[in-house]
N, C-alpha and C. Protein backbone atom coordinates (compact mmCIF):
# COMPACT_ATOMS: atom_id res chain seq x y z
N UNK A 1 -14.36 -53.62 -18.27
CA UNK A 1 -13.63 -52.39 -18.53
C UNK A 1 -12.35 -52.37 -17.70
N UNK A 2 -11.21 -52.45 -18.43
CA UNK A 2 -9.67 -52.11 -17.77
C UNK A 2 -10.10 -50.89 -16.23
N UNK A 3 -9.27 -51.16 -15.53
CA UNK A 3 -9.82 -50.18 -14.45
C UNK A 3 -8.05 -48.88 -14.59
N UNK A 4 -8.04 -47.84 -13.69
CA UNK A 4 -6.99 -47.06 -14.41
C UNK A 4 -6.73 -46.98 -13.00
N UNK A 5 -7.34 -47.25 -11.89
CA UNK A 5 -6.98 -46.72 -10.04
C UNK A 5 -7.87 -45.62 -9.81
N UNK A 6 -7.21 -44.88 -8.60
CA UNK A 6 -8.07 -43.52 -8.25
C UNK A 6 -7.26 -42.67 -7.84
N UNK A 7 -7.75 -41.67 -8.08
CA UNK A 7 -7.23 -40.16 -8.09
C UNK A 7 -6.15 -39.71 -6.64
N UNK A 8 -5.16 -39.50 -6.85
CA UNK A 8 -3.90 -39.27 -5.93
C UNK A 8 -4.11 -37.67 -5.40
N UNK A 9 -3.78 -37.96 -4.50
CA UNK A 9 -3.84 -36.66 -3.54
C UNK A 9 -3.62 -34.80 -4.79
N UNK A 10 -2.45 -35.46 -5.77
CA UNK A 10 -2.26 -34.05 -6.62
C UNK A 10 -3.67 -34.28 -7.43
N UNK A 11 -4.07 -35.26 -8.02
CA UNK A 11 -5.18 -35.27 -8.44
C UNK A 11 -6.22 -34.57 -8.24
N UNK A 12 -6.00 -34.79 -6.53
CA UNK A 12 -7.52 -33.96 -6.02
C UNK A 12 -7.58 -32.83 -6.10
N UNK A 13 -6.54 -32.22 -5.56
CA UNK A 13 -6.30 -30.60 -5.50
C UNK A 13 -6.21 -30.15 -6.87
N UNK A 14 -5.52 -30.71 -8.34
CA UNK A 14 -6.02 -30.11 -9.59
C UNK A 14 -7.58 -30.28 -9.52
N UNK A 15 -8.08 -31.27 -9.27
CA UNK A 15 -9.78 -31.15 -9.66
C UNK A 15 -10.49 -29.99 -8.67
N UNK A 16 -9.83 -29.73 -7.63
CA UNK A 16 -10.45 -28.58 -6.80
C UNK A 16 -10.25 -27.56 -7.49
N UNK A 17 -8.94 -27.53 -7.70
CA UNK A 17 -8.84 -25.45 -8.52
C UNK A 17 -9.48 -25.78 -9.96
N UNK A 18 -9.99 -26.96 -10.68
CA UNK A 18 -10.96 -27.18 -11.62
C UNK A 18 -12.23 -27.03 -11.58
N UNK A 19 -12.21 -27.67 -10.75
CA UNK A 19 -14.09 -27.16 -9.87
C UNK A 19 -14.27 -25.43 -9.02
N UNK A 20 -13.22 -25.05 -8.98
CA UNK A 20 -13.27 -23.73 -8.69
C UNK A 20 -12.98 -22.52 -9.74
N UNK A 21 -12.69 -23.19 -10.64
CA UNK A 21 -12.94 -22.31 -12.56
C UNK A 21 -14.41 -22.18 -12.84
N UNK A 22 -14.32 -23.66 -12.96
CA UNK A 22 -16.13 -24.28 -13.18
C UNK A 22 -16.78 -23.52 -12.68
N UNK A 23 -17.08 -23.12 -11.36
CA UNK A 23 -17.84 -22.47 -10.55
C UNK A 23 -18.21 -21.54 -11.00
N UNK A 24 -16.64 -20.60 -11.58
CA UNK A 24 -16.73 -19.25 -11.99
C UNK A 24 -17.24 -18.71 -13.45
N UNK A 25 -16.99 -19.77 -14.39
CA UNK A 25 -17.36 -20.12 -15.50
C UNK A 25 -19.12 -20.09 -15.59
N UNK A 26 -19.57 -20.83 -14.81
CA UNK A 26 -20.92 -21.29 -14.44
C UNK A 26 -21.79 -19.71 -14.04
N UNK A 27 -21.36 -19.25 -13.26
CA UNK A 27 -21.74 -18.35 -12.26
C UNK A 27 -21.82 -16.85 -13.60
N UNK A 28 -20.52 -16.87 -13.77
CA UNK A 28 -20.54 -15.61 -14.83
C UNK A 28 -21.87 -16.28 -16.22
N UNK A 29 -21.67 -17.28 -16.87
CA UNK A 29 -22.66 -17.51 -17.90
C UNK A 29 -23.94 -17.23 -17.79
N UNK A 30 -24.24 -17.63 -16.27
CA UNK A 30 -25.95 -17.63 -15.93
C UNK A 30 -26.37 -16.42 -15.11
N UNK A 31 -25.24 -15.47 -14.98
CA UNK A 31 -25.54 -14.10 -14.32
C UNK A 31 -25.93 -14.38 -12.79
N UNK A 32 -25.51 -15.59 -12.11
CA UNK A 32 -25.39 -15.80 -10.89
C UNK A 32 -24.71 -15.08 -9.99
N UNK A 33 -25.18 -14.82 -8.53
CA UNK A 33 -24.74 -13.89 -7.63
C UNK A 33 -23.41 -14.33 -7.39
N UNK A 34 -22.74 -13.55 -6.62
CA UNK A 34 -20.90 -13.97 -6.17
C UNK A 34 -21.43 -15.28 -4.91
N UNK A 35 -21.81 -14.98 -4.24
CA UNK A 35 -22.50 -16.23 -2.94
C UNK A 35 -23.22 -17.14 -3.64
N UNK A 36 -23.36 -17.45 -4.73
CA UNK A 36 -24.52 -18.90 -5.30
C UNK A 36 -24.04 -20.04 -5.09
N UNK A 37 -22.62 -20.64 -4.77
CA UNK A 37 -22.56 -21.78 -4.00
C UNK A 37 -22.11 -21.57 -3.13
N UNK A 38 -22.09 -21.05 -2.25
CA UNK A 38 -22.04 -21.04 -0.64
C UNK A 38 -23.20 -20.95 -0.20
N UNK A 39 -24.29 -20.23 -0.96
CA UNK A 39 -25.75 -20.03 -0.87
C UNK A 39 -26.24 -21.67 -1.41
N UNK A 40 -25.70 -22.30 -1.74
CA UNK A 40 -26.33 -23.32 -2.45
C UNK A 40 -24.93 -24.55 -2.71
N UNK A 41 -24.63 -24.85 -1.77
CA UNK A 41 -23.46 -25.92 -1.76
C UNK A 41 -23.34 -27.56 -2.26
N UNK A 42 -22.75 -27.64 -3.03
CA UNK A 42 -22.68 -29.06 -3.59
C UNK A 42 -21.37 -30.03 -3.12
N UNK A 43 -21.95 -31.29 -3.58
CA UNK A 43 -20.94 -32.11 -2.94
C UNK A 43 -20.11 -32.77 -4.21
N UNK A 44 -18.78 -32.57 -4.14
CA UNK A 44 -18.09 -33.91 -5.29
C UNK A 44 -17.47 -34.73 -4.45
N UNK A 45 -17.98 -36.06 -5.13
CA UNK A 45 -17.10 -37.12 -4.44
C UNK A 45 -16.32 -37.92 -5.36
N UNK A 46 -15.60 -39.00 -5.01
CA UNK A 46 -14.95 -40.17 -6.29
C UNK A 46 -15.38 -41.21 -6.30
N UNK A 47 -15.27 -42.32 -6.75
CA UNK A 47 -15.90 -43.52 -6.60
C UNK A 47 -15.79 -43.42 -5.41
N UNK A 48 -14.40 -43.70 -4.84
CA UNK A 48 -13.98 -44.79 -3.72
C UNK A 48 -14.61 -44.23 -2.51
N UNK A 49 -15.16 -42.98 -2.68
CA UNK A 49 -16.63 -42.67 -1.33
C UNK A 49 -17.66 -42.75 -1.28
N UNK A 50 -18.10 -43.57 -2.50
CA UNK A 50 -19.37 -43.58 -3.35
C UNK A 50 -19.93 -44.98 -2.72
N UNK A 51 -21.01 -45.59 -2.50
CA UNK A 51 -21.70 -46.82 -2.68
C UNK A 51 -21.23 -47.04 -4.20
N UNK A 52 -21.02 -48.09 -3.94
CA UNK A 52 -21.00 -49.23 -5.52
C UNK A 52 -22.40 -48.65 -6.37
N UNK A 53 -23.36 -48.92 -6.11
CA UNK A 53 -24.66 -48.22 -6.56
C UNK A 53 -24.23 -47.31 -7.44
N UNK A 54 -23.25 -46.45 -7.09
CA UNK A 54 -23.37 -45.10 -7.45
C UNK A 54 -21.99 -45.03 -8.78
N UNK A 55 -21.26 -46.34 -8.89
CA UNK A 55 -20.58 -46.56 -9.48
C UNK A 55 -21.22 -46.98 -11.49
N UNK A 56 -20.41 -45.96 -12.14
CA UNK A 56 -20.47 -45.63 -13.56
C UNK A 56 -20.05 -46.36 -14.36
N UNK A 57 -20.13 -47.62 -15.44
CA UNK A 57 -18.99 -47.61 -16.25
C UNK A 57 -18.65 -47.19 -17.52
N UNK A 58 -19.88 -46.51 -17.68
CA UNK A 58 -19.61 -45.52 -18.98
C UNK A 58 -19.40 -44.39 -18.69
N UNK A 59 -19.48 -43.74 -18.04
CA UNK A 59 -19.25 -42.42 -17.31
C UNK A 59 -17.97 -41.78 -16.80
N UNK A 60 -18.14 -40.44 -16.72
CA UNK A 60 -16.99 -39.17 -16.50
C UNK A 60 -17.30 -38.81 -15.23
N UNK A 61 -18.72 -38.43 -14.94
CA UNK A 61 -19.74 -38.20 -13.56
C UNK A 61 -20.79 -37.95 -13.60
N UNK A 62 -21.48 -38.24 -12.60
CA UNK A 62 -23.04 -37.62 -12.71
C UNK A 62 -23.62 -36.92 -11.73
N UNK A 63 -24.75 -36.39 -11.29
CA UNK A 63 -24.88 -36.04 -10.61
C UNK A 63 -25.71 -36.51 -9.80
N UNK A 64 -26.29 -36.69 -8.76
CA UNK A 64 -27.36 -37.21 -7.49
C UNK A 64 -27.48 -36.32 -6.54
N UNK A 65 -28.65 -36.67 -6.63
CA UNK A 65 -29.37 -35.59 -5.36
C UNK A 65 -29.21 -36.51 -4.38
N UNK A 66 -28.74 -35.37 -2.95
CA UNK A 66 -28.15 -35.75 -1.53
C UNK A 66 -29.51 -35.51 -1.00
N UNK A 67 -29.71 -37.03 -0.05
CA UNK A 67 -31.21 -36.64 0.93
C UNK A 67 -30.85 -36.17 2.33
N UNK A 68 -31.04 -35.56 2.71
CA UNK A 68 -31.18 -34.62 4.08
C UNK A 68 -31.64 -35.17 5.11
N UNK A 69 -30.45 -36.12 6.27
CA UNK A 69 -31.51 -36.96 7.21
C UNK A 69 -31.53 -36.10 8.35
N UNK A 70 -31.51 -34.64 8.32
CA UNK A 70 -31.83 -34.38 9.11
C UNK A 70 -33.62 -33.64 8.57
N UNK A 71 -34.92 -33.31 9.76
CA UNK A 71 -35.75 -33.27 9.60
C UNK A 71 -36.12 -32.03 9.65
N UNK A 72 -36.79 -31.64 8.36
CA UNK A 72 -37.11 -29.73 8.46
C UNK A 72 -38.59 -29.64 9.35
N UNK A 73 -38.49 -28.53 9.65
CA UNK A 73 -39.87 -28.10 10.51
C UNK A 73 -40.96 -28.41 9.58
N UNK A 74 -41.89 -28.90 10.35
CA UNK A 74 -43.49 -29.24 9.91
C UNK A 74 -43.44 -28.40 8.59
N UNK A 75 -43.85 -28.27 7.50
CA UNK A 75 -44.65 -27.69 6.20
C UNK A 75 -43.48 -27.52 5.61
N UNK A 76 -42.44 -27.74 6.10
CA UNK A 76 -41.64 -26.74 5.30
C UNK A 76 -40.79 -28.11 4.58
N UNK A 77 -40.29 -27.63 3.16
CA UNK A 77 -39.70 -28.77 2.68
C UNK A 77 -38.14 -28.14 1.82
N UNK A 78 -37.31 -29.05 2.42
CA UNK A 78 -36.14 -28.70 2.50
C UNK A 78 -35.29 -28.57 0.71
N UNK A 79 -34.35 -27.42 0.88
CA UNK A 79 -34.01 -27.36 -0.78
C UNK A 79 -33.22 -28.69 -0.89
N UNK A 80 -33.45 -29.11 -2.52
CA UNK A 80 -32.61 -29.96 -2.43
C UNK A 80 -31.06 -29.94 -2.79
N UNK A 81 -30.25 -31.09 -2.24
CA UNK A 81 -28.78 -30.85 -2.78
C UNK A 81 -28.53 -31.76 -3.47
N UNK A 82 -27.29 -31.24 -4.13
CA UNK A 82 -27.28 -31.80 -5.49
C UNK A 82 -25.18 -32.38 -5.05
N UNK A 83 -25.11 -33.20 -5.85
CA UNK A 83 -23.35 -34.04 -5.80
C UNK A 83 -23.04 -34.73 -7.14
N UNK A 84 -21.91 -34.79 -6.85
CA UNK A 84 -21.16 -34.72 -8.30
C UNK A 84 -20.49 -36.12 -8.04
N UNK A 85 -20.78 -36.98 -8.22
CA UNK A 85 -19.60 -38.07 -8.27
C UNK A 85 -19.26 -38.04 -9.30
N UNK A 86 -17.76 -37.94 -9.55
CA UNK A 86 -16.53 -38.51 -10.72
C UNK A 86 -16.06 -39.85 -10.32
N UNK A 87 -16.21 -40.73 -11.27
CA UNK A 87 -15.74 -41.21 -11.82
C UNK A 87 -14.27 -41.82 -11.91
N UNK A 88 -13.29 -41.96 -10.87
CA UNK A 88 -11.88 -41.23 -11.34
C UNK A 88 -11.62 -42.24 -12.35
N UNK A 89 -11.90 -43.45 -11.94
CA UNK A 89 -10.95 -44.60 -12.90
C UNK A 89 -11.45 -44.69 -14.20
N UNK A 90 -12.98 -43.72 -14.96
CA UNK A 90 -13.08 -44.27 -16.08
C UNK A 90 -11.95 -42.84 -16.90
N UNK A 91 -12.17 -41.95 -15.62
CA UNK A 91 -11.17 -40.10 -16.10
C UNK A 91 -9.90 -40.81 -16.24
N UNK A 92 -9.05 -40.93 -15.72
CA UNK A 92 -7.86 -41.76 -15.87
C UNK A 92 -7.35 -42.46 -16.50
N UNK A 93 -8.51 -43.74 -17.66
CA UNK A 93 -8.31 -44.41 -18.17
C UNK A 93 -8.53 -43.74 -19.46
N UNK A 94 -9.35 -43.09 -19.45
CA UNK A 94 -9.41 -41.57 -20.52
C UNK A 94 -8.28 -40.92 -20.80
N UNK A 95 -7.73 -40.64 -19.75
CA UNK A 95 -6.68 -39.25 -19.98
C UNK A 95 -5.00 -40.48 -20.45
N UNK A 96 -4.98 -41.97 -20.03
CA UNK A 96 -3.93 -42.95 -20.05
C UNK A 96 -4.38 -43.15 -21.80
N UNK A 97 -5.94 -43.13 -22.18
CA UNK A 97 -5.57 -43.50 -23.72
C UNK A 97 -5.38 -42.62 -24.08
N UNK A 98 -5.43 -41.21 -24.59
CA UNK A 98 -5.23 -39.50 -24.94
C UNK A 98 -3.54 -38.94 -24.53
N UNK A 99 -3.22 -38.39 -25.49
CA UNK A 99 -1.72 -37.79 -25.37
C UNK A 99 -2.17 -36.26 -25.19
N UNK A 100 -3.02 -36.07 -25.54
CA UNK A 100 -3.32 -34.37 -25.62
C UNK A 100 -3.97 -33.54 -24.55
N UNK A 101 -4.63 -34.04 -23.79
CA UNK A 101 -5.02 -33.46 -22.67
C UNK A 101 -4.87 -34.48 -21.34
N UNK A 102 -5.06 -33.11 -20.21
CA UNK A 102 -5.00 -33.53 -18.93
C UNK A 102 -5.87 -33.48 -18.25
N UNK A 103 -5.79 -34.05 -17.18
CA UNK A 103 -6.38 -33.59 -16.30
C UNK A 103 -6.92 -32.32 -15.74
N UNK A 104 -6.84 -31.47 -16.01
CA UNK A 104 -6.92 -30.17 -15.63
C UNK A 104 -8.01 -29.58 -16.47
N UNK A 105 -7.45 -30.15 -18.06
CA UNK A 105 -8.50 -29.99 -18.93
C UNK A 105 -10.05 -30.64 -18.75
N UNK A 106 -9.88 -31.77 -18.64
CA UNK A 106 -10.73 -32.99 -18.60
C UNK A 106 -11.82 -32.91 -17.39
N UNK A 107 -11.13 -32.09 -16.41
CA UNK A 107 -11.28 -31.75 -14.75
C UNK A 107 -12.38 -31.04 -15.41
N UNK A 108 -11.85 -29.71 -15.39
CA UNK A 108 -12.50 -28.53 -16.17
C UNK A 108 -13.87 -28.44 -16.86
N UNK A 109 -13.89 -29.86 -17.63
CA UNK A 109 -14.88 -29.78 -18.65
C UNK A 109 -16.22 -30.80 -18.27
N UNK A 110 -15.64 -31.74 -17.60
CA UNK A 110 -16.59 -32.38 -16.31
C UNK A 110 -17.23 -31.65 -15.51
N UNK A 111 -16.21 -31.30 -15.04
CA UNK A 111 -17.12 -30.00 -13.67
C UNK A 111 -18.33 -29.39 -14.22
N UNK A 112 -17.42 -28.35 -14.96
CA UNK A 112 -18.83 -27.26 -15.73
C UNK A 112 -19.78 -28.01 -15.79
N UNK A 113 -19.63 -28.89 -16.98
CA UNK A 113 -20.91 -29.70 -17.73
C UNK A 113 -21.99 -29.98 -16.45
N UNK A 114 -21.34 -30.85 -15.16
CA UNK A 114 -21.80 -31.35 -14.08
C UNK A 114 -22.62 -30.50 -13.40
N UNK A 115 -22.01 -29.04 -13.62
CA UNK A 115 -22.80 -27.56 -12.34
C UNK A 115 -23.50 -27.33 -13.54
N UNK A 116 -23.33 -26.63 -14.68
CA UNK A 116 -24.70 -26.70 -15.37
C UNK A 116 -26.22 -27.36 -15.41
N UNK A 117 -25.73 -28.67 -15.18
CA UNK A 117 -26.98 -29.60 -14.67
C UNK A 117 -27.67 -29.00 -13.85
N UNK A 118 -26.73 -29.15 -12.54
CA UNK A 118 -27.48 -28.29 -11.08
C UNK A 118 -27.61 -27.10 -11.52
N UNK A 119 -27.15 -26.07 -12.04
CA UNK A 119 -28.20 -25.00 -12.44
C UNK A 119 -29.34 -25.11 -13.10
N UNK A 120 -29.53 -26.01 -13.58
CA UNK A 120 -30.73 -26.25 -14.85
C UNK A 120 -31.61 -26.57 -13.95
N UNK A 121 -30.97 -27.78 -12.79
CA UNK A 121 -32.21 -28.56 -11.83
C UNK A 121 -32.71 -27.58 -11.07
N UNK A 122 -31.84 -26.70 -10.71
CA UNK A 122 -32.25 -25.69 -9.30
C UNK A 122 -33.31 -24.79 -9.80
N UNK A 123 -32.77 -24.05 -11.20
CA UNK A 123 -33.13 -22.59 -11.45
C UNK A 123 -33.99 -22.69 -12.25
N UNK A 124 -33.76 -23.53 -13.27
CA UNK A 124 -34.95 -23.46 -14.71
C UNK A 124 -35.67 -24.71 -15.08
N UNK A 125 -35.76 -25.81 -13.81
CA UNK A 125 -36.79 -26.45 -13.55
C UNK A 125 -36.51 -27.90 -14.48
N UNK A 126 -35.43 -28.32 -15.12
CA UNK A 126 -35.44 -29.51 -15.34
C UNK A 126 -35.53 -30.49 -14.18
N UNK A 127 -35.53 -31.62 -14.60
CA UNK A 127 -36.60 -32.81 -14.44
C UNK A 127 -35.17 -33.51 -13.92
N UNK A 128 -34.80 -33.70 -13.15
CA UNK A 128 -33.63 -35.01 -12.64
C UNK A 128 -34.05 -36.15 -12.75
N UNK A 129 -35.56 -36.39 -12.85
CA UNK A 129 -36.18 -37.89 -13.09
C UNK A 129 -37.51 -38.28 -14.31
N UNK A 130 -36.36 -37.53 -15.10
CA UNK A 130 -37.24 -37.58 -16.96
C UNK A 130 -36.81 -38.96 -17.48
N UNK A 131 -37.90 -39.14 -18.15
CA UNK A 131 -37.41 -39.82 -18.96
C UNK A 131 -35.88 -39.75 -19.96
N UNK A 132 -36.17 -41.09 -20.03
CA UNK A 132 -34.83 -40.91 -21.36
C UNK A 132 -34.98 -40.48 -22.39
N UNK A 133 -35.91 -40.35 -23.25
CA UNK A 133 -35.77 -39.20 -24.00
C UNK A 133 -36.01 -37.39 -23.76
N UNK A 134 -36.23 -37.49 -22.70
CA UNK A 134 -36.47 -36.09 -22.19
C UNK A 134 -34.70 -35.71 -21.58
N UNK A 135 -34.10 -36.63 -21.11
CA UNK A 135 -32.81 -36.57 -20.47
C UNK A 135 -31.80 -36.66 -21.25
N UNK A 136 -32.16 -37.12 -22.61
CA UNK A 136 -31.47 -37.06 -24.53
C UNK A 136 -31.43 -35.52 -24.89
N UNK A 137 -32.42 -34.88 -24.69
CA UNK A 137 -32.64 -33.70 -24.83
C UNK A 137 -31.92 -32.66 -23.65
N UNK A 138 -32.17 -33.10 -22.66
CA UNK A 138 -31.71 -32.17 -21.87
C UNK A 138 -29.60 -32.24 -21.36
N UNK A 139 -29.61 -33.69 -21.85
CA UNK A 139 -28.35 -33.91 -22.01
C UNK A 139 -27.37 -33.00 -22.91
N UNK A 140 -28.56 -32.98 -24.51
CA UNK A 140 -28.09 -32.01 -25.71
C UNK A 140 -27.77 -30.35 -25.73
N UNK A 141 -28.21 -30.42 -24.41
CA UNK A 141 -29.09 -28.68 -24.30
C UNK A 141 -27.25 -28.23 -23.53
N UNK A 142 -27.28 -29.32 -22.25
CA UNK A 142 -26.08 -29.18 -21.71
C UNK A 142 -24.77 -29.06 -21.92
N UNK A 143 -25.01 -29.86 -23.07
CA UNK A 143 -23.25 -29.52 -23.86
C UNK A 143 -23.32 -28.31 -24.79
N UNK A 144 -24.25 -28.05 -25.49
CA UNK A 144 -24.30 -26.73 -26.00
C UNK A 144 -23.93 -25.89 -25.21
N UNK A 145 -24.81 -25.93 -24.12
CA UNK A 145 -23.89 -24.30 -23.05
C UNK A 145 -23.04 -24.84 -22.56
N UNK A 146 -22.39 -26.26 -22.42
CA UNK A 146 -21.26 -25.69 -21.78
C UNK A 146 -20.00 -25.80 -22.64
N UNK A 147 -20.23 -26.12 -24.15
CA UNK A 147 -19.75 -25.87 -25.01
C UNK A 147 -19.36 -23.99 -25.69
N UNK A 148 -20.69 -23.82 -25.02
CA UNK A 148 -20.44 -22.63 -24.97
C UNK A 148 -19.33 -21.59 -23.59
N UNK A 149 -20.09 -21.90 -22.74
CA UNK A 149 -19.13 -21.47 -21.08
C UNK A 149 -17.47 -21.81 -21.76
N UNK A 150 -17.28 -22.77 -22.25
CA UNK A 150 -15.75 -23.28 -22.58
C UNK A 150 -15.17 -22.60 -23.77
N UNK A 151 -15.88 -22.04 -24.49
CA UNK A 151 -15.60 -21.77 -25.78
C UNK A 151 -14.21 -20.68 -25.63
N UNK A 152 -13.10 -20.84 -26.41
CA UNK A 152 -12.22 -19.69 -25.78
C UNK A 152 -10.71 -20.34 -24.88
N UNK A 153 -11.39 -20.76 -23.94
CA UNK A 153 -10.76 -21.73 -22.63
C UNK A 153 -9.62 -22.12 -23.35
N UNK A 154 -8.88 -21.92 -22.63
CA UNK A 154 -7.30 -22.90 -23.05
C UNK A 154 -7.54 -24.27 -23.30
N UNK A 155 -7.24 -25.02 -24.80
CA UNK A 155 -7.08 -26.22 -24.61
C UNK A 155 -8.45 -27.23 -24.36
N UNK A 156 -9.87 -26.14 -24.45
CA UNK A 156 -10.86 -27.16 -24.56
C UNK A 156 -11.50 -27.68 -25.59
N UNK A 157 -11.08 -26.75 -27.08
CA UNK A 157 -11.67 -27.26 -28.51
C UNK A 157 -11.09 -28.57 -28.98
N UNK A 158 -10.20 -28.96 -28.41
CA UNK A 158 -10.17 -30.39 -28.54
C UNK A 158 -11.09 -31.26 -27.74
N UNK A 159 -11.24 -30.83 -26.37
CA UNK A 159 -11.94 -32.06 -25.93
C UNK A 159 -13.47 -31.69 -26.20
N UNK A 160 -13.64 -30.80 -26.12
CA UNK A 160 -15.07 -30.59 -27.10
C UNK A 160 -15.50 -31.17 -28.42
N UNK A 161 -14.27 -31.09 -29.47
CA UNK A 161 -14.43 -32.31 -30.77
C UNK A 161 -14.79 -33.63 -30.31
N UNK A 162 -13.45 -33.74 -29.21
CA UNK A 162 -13.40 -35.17 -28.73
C UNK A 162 -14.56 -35.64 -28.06
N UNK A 163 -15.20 -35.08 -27.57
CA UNK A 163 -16.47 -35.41 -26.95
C UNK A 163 -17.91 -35.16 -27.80
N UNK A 164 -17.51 -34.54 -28.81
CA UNK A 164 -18.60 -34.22 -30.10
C UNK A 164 -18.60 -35.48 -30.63
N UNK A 165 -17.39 -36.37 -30.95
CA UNK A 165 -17.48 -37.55 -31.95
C UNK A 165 -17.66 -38.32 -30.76
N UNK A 166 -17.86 -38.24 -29.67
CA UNK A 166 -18.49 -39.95 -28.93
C UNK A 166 -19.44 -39.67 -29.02
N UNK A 167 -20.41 -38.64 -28.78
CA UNK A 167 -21.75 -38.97 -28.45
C UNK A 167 -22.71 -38.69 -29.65
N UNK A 168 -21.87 -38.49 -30.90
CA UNK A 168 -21.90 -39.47 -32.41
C UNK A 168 -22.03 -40.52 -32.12
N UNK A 169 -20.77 -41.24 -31.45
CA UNK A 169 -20.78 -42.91 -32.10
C UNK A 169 -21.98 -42.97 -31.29
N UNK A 170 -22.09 -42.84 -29.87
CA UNK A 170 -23.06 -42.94 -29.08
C UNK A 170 -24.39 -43.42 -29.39
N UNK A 171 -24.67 -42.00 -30.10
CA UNK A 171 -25.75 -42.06 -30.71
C UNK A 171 -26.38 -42.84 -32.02
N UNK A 172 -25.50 -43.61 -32.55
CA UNK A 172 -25.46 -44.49 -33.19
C UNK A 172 -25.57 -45.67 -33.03
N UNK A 173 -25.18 -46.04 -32.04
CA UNK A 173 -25.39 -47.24 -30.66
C UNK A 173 -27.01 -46.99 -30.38
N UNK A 174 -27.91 -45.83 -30.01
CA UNK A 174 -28.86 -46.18 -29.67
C UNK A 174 -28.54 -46.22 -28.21
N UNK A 175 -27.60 -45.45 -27.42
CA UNK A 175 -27.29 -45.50 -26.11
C UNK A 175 -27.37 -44.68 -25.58
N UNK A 176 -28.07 -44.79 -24.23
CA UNK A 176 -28.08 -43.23 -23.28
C UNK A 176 -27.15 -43.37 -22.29
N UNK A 177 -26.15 -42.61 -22.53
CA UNK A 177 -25.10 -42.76 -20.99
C UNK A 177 -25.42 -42.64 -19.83
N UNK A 178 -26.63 -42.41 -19.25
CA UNK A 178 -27.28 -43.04 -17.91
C UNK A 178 -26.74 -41.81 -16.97
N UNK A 179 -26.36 -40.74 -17.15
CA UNK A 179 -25.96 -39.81 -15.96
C UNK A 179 -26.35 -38.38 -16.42
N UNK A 180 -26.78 -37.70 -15.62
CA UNK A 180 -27.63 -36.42 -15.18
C UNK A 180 -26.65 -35.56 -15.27
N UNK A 181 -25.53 -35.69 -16.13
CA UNK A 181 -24.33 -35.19 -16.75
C UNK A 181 -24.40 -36.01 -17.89
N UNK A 182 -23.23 -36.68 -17.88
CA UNK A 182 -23.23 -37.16 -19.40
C UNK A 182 -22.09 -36.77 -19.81
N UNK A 183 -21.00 -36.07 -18.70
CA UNK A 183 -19.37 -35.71 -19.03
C UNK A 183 -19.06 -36.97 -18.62
């Protein structure tokens, strides 16, 4: 896979005020409190802070649960956290073949999709370690709402088509994109 680089300092800061839509997007859909991620904090990272391990090449981002080396008191077992690695160079190489959207968009529609997950894992008990056809399903469930959360949004009914006809071809392939997202 052509590689595209990684995300430049303006980069980051659009994906922050993207991930800080997301948030709000997220939060209003599921009737979440104003404190639910400060109450419950997640991590995004990019490749280039990532273990190789953690590196995608079909992927937008996914999500992974963060282990906690520090040690909770006897009985008690610690919540878990949840992180977002993007992807930048397969986003980039995305947004370098596409004339129509940006980053901002693309930002936008990753994120959500990505915190939806972690709401699903936290609140309503999906499975972060289902099977693949259980993670086909729960993959399907995810773009619906956040097809929905977006619906409206400046500029996302395109990448919503656009992302409707890959995971067509996708699915035609007989392929599971391998991430607990699936943006």
């Amino acid at each position: 896979m052509m590689q595209a680089g990684f995300f430049t300092g303006t980069d980051l800061r659009t994906i922050t005020k993207a991930a800080l839509l997301a948030e709000r997007l997220t939060q209003r859909h599921f009737d979440l409190s104003e404190d639910e991620w400060k109450r419950n904090p997640y991590g995004v990272f990019t490749r280039r802070e990532v273990d190789e391990s953690l590196h995608e090449a079909e992927a937008f981002a996914h999500v992974v649960v963060l282990k906690n080396m520090t040690h909770s008191p006897a009985g008690r077992k610690g919540r878990e956290k949840y992180g977002i690695v993007l992807q930048d160079p397969n986003i980039l190489l995305a947004l370098l073949r596409s004339s129509f959207h940006d980053l901002w968009t693309l930002g936008l529609f990753i994120l959500t999709h990505e915190l939806v997950h972690i709401i699903r894992f936290r609140k309503y008990g999906a499975d972060f370690f289902a099977c693949v056809q259980e993670r086909d399903k729960e993959e399907n469930l995810v773009h619906d709402i956040t097809r929905e959360i977006l619906s409206g949004v400046t500029n996302t009914d395109y990448l919503l088509k656009l992302y409707d006809s890959q995971l067509t071809l996708l699915r035609e392939k007989s392929t599971y994109i391998g991430l607990h997202g699936g943006a």
